[in-house]
Protein backbone atom coordinates (compact mmCIF):
# COMPACT_ATOMS: atom_id res chain seq x y z
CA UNK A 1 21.19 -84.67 326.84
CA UNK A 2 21.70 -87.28 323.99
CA UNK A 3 24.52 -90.33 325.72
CA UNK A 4 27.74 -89.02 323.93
CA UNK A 5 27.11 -85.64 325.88
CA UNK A 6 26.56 -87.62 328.84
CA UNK A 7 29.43 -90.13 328.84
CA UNK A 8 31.40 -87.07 328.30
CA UNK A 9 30.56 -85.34 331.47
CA UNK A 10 30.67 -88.77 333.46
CA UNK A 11 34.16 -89.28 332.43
CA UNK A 12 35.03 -86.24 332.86
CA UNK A 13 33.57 -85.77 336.88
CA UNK A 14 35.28 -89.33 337.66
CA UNK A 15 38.72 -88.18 336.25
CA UNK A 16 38.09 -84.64 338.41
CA UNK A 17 37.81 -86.83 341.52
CA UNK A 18 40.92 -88.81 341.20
CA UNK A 19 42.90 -85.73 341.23
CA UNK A 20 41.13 -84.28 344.67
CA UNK A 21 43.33 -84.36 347.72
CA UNK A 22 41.14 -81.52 349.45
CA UNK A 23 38.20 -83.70 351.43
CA UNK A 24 35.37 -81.11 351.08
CA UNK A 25 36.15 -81.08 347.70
CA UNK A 26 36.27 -84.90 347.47
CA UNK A 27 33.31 -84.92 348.91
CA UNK A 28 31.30 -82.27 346.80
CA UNK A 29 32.94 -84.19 343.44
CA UNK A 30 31.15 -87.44 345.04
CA UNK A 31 28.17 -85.91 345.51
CA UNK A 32 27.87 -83.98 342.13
CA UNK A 33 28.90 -87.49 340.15
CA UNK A 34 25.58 -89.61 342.23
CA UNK A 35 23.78 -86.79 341.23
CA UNK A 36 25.06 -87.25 337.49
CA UNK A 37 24.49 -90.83 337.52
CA UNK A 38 20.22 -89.74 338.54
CA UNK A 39 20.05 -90.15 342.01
CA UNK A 40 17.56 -87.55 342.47
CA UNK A 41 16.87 -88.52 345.70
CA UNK A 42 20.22 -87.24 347.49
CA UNK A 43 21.02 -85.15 350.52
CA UNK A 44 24.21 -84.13 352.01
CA UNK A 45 24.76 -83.88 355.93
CA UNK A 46 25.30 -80.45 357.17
CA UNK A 47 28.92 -79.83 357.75
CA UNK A 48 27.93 -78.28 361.01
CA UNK A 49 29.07 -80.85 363.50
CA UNK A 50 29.76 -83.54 360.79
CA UNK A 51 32.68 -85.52 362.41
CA UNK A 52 31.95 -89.09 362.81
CA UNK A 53 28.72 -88.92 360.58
CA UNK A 54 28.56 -89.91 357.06
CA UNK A 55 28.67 -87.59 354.23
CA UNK A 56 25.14 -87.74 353.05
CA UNK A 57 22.41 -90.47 351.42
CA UNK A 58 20.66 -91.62 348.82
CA UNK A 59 17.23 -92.81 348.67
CA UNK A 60 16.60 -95.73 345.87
CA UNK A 61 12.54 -96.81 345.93
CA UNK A 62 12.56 -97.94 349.70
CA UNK A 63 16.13 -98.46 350.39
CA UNK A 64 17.84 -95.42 352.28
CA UNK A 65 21.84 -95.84 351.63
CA UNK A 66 24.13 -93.66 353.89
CA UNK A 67 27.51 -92.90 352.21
CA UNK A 68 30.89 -91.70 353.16
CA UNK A 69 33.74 -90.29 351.27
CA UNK A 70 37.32 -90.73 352.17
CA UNK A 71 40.68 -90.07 350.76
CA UNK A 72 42.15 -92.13 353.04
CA UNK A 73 43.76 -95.72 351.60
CA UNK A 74 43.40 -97.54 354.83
CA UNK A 75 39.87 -96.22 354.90
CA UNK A 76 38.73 -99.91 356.44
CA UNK A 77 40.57 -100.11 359.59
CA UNK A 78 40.20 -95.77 360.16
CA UNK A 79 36.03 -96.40 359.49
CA UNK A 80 35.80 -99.41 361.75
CA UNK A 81 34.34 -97.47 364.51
CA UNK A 82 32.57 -95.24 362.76
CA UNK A 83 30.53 -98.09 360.73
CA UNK A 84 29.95 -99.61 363.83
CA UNK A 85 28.31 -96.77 365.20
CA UNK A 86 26.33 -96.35 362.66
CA UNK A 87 24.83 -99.94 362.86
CA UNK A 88 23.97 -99.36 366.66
CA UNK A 89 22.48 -96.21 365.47
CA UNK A 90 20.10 -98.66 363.23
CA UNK A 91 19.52 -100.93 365.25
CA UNK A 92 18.48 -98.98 368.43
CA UNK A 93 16.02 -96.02 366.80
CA UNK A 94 12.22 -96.84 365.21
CA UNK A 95 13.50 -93.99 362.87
CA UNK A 96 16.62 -91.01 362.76
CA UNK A 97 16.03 -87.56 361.68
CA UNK A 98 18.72 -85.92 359.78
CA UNK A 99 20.05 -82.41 358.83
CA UNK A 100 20.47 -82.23 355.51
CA UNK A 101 22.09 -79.76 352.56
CA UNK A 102 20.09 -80.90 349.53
CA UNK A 103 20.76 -80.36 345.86
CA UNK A 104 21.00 -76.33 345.03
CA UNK A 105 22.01 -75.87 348.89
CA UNK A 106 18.34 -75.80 350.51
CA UNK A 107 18.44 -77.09 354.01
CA UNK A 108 15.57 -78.99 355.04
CA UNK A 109 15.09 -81.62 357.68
CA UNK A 110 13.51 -85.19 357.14
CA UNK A 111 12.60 -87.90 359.27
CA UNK A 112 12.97 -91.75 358.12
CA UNK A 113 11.44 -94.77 359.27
């Protein structure tokens, strides 16, 4: 895809997501737009029992980056707890094992360390 065709569909995924008030949705749009920007290397969560987990992650070389979307505008004080958690989650296991929906919807399962 030459870079007018892809500045094209960038600007046109970010100005899809301002518009989303649905979360799933919100969260999809987020997902397809890292995927846009080549993160190949991305993996939802299962919805299945999602509450209180993040969204999904992105691995970048050696760096595994957890992500969660919100539509909330006091997302800060409503996350507190919930990035909290997930730091005593880090700092207590040698590694965590996720369920994840990757790209194309194939579930898999992968451990990190």
């Amino acid at each position: 895809m030459d870079a007018k065709t892809y500045q094209a569909l960038l600007i046109h995924s970010v100005q899809q997501i301002e518009n989303i008030t649905d979360p799933i949705a919100f969260e999809d749009s987020v997902f397809n737009l890292l995927k846009i920007i080549r993160l190949n290397k991305i993996f939802q969560f299962d919805r299945d029992n999602q509450a209180g987990k993040a969204d999904g992650f992105f691995i970048i070389e050696n760096l595994a980056v957890m992500y969660d979307c919100t539509l909330k505008s006091d997302y800060e004080a409503f996350k507190e707890e919930q990035i909290e958690n997930y730091i005593n989650q880090l700092n207590h296991k040698a590694h965590l094992t996720f369920n994840t929906k990757k790209w194309m919807d194939q579930r898999r399962q992968k451990k990190f360390r």
